[in-house]
Protein backbone atom coordinates (compact mmCIF):
# COMPACT_ATOMS: atom_id res chain seq x y z
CA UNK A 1 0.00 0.00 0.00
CA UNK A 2 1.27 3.36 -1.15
CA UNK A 3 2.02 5.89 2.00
CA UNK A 4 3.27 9.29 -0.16
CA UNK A 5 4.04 11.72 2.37
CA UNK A 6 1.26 14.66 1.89
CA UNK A 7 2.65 18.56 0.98
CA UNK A 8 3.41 20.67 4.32
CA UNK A 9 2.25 24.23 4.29
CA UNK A 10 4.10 26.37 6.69
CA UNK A 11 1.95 29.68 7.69
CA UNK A 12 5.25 31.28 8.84
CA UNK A 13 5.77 31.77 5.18
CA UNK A 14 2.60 33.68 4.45
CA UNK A 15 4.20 36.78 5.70
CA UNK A 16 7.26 36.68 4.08
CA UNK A 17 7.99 37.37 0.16
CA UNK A 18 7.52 33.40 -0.46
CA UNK A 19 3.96 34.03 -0.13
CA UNK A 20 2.95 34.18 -3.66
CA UNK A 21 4.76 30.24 -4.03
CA UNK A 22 3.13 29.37 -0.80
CA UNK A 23 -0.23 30.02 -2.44
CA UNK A 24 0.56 28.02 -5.33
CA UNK A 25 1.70 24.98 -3.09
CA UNK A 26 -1.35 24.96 -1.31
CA UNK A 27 -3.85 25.38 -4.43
CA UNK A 28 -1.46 22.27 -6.02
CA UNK A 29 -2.72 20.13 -2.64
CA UNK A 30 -6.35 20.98 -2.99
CA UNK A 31 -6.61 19.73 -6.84
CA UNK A 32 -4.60 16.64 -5.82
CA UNK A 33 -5.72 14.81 -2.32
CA UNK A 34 -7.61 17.58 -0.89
CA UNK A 35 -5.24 16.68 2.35
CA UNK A 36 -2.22 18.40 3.53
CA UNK A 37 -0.12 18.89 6.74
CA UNK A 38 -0.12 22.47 8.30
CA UNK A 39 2.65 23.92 9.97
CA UNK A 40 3.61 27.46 11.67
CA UNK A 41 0.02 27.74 13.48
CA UNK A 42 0.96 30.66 15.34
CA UNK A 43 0.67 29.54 19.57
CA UNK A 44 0.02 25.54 18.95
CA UNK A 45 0.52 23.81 21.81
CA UNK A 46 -0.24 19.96 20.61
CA UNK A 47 1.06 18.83 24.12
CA UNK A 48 -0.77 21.29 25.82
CA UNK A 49 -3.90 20.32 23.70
CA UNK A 50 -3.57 16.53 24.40
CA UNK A 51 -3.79 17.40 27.97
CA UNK A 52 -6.56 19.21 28.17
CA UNK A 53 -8.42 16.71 25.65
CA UNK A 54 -7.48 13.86 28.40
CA UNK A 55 -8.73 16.19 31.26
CA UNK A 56 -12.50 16.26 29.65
CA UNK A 57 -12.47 12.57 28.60
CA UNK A 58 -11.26 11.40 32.15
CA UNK A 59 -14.20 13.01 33.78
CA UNK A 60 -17.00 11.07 35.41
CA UNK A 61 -19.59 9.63 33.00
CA UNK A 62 -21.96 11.09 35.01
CA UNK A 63 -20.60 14.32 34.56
CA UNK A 64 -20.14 14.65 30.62
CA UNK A 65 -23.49 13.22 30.43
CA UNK A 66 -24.75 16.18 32.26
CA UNK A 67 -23.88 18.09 28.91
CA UNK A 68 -24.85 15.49 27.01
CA UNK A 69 -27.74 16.37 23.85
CA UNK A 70 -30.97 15.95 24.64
CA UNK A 71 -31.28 12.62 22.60
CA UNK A 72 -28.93 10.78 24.69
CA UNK A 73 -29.85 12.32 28.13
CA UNK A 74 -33.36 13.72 28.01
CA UNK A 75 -33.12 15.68 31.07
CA UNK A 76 -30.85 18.74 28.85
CA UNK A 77 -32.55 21.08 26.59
CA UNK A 78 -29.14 20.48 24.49
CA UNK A 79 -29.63 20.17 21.43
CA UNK A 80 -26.27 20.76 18.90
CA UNK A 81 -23.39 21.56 20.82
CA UNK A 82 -22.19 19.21 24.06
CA UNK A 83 -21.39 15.67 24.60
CA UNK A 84 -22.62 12.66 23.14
CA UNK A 85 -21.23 9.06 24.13
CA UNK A 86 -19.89 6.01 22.18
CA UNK A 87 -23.10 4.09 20.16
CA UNK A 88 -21.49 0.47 20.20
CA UNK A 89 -24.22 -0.32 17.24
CA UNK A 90 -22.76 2.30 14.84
CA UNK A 91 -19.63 2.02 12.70
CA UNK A 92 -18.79 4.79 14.13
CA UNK A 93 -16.97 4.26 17.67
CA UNK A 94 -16.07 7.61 19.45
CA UNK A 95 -17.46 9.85 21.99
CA UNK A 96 -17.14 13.13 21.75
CA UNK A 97 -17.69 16.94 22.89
CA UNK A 98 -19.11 19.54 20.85
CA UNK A 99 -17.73 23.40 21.62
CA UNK A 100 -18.81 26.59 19.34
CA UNK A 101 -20.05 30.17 19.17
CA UNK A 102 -16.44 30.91 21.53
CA UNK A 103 -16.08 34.30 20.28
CA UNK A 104 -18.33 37.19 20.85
CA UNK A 105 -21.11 37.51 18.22
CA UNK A 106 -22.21 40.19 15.95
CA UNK A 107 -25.90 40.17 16.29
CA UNK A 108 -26.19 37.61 19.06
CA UNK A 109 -30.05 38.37 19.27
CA UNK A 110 -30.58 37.09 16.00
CA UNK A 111 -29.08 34.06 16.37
CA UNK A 112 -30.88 33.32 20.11
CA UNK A 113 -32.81 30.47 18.38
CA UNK A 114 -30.75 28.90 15.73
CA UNK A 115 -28.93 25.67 16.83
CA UNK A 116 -25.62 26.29 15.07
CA UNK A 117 -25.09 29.37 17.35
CA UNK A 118 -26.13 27.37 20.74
CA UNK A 119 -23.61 28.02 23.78
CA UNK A 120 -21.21 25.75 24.74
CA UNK A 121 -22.51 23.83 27.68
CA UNK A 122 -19.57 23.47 30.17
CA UNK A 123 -19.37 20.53 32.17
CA UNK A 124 -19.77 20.93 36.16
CA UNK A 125 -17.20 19.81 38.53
CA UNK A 126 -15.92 20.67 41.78
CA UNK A 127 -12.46 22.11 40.75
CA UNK A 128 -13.24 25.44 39.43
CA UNK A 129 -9.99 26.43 38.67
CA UNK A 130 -9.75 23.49 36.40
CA UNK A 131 -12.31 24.07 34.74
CA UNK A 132 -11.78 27.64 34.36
CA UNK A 133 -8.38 26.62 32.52
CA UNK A 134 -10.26 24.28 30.65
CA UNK A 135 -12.54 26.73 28.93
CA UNK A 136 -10.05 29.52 28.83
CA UNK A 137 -7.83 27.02 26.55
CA UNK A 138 -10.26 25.95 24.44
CA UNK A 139 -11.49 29.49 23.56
CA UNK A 140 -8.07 30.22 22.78
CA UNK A 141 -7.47 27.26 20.60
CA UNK A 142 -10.86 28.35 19.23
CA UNK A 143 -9.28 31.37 17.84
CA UNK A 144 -5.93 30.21 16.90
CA UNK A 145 -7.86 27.54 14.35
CA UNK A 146 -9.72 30.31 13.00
CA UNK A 147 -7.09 32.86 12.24
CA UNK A 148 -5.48 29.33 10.79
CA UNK A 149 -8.29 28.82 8.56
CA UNK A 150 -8.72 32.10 7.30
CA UNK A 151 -4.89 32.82 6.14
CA UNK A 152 -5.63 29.19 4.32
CA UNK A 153 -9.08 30.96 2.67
CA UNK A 154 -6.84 33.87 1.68
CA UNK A 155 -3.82 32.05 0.38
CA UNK A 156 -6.46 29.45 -1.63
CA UNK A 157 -7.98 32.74 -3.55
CA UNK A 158 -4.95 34.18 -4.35
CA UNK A 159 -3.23 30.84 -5.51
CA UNK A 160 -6.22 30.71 -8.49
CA UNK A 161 -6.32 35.12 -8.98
CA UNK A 162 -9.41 35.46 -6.91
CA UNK A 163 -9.47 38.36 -4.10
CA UNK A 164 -7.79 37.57 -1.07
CA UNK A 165 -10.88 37.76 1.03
CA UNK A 166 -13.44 35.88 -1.53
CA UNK A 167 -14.30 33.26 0.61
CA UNK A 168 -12.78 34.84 4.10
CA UNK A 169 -16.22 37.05 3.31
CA UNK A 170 -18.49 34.00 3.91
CA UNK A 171 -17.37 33.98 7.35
CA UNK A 172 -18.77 37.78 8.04
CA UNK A 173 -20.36 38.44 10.94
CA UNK A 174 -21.03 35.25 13.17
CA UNK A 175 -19.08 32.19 11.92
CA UNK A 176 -20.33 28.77 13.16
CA UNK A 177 -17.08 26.45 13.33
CA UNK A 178 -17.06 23.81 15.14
CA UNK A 179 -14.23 22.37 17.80
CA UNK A 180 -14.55 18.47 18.40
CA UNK A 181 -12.33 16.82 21.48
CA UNK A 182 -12.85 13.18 20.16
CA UNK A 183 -12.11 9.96 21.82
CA UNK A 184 -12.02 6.47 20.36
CA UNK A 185 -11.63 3.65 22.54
CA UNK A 186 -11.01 0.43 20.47
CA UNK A 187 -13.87 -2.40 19.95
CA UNK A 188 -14.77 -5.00 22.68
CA UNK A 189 -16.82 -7.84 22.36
CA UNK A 190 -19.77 -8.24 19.90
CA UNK A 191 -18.75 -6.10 16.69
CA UNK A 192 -21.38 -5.03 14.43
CA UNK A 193 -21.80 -6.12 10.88
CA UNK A 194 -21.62 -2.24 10.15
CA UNK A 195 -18.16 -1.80 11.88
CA UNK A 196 -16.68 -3.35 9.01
CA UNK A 197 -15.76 -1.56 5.77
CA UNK A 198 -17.29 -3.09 2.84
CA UNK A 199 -14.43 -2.54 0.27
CA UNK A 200 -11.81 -4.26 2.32
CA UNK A 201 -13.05 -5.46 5.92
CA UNK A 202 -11.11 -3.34 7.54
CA UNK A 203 -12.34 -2.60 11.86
CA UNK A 204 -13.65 1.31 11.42
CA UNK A 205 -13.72 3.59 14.14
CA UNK A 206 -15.21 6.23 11.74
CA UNK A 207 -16.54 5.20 8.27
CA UNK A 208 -15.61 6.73 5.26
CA UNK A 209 -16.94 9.95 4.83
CA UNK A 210 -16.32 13.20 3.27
CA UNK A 211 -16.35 16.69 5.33
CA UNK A 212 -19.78 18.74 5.15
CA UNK A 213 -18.10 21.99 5.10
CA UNK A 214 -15.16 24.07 4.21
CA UNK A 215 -11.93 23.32 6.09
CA UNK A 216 -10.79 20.52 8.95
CA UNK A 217 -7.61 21.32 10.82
CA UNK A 218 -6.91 18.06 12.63
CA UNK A 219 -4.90 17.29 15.60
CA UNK A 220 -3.82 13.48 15.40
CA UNK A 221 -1.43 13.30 18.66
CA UNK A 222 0.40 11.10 16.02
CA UNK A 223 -2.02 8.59 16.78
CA UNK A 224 -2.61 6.07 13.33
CA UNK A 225 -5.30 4.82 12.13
CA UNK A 226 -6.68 7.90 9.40
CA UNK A 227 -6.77 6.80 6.33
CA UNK A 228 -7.88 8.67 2.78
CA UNK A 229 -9.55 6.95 -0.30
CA UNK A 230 -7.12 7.22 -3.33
CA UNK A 231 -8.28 7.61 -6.98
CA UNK A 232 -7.58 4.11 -7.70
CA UNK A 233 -10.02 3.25 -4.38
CA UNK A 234 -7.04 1.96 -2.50
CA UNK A 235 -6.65 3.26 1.19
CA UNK A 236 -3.43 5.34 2.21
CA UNK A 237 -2.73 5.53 6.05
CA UNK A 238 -2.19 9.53 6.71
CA UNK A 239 0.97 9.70 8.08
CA UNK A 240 1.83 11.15 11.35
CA UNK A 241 3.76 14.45 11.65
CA UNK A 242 4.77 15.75 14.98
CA UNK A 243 3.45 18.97 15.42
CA UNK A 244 1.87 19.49 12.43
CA UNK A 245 -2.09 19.96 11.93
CA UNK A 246 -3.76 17.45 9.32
CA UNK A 247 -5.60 19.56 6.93
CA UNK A 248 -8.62 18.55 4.69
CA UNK A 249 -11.21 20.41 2.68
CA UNK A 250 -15.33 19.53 2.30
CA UNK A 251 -17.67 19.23 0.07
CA UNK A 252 -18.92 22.87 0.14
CA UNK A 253 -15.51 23.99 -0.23
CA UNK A 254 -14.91 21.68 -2.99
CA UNK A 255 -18.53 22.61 -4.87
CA UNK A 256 -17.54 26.88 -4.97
CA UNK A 257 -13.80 25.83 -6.29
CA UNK A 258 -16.05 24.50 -9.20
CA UNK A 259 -15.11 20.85 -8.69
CA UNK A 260 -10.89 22.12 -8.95
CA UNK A 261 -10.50 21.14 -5.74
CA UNK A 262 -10.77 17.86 -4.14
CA UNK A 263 -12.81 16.68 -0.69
CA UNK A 264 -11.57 13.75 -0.59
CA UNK A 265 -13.18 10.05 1.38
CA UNK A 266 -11.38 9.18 4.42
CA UNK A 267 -11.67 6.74 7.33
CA UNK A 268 -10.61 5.95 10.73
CA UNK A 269 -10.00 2.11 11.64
CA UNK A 270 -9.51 0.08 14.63
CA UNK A 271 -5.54 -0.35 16.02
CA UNK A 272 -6.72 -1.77 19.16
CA UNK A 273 -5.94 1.12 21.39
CA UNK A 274 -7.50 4.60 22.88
CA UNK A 275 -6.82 7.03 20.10
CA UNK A 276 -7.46 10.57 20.70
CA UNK A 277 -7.55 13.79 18.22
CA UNK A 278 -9.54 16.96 17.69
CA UNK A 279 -10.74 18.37 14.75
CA UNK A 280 -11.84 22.05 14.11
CA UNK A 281 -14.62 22.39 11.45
CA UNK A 282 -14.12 25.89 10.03
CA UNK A 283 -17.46 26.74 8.82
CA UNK A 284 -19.07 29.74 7.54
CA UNK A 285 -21.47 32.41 9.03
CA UNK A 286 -25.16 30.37 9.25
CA UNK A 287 -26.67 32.39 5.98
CA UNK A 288 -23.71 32.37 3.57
CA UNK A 289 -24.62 32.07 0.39
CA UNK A 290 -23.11 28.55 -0.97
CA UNK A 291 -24.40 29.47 -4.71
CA UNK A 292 -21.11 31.68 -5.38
CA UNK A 293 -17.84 29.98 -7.14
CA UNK A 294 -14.33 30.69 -6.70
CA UNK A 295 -14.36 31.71 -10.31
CA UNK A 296 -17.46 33.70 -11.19
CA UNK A 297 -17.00 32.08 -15.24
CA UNK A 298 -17.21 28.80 -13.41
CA UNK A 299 -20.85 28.02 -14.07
CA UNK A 300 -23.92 29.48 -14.33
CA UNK A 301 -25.88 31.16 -11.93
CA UNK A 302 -27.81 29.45 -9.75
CA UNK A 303 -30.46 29.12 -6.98
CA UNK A 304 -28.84 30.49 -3.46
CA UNK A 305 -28.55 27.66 -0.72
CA UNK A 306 -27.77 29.05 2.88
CA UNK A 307 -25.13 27.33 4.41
CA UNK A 308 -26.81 26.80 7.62
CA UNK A 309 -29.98 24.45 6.48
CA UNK A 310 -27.47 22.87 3.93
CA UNK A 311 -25.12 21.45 6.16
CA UNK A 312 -27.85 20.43 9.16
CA UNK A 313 -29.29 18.35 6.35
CA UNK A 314 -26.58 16.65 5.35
CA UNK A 315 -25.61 15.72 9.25
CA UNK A 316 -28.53 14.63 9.79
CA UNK A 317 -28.36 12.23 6.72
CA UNK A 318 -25.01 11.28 7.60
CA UNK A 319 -24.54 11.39 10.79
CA UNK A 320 -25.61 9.33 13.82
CA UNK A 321 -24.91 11.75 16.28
CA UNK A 322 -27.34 14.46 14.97
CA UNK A 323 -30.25 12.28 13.33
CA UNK A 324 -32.89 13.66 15.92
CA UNK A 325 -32.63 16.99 15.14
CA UNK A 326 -35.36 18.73 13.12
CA UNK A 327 -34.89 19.17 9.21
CA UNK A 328 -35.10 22.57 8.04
CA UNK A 329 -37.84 24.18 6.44
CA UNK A 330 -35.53 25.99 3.07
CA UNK A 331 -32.25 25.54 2.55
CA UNK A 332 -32.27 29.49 2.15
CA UNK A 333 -31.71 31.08 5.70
């Protein structure tokens, strides 16, 4: 099995007069694999990071299902953001915790009812100074994957002539990225028909699946087991690079780059031990008009679709962990 080291992008760069070749280097990732290692985050701590992931997953079960959604502990009005606990039915085996809306909003009156902009529920234990480090990191990591994301908007645009801020724009006011601390402890007993991948029986922990949105930055703790679907359908293990962020683009990103750029199918499977890693799902502002391209001469016009009721469909299609929340009415916000 082929294991071609993926390009590195170093943001360091971006600043400097190799910025113009940086932008090309990163454009020539997106058309190929769609995956790429970033480097140079600016205050990336991945030690620091698996710490604080272990301090939330190490808590009582109790207490992180005291955050937990609604439709795995009725007694929370949760509903998108917070906890939600490992399904041993589904192929995929994780538990995870949900954090957005960690900057201050525009309009936050607008958004009082929508589900993407929901607080963070925080979970409730007796050390407060723990916890208080807890959240203060994770809104800090917040914003250092966002600043990430959007030099990697502006770099993409330039690297094919488009404005620097042509997709940075679809993030204006109220973004509604996600950050995911994910644990996956390995399979025990009984394993379910589903758990296997049908192209080459290989244990999942995640089945194959492309993003939903724009951009994932993913910290791996240089744990194995990701894999991405080559052209030829073979499976290429991702592999590990200390320090660096795993990179991948979505669908949405891949549909306004006119089809140039690649979201590519990728998988997590079983080594047999606790893996850990936490991806941040840059997303756009709820009402962001998906209908533009890259490349206005792309294609035709055509009808607008909101990001928001585009992407809650699609989770809940794809998803386990979000099939009991409501369809939307449009997918225009």
């Amino acid at each position: 099995m082929s294991c071609d080291p993926l390009p590195v992008i170093d943001l360091r760069q971006a600043a400097g007069p190799g910025r113009a070749q940086l932008a090309s280097r990163l454009v020539a990732a997106l058309q190929t694999d769609g995956f790429f290692y970033v480097e140079g985050i600016d205050g990336y701590d991945e030690h620091e990071l698996m710490t604080y992931t272990r301090w939330f997953f190490e808590l009582p079960d109790s207490v992180k299902m005291g955050i937990a959604r609604s439709n795995f502990n009725p007694a929370t009005n949760i509903r998108y953001r917070g906890y939600f606990p490992v399904d041993k039915t589904n192929a995929s085996h994780k538990e995870g915790y949900e954090l957005g809306s960690l900057e201050p909003l525009v309009d936050p009156e607008k958004h009082s009812h929508n589900l993407f902009y929901e607080p963070t529920p925080w979970p409730e234990v007796t050390d407060r100074k723990q916890l208080d480090a807890f959240k203060e990191f994770s809104v800090r990591f917040y914003g250092l994957m966002t600043a990430a994301g959007m030099t990697l908007l502006e770099l993409a645009a330039e690297g094919c002539g488009a404005p620097s801020d042509k997709l940075v724009n679809l993030f204006r006011p109220d973004p509604v990225s996600t950050l995911r601390y994910l644990h996956y402890p390995p399979r025990q007993g009984d394993i379910p028909a589903s758990a296997r991948d049908p192209t080459d029986g290989a244990l999942l922990l995640c089945g194959a699946h492309n993003d939903s949105g724009f951009l994932t930055l993913l910290s791996t703790f240089e744990y194995e087991g990701l894999e991405l679907q080559r052209a030829d359908g073979s499976w290429m293990p991702v592999p590990c690079r200390s320090g660096a962020v795993v990179v991948n683009i979505g669908d949405m990103l891949s549909t306004i780059s006119g089809g140039r750029w690649k979201a590519t199918h990728h998988r997590v499977i079983d080594h047999g031990v606790d893996r850990y890693s936490v991806p941040f799902f840059l997303e756009p502002t709820y009402s962001a008009n998906m209908s533009v391209r890259l490349q206005d001469s792309q294609e035709a016009p055509r009808e607008p679709v909101s990001y928001g009721p585009w992407a809650l469909t699609k989770m809940i299609n794809d998803y386990y962990e979000f099939r009991d929340l409501p369809y939307p009415q449009s997918l225009v916000a």
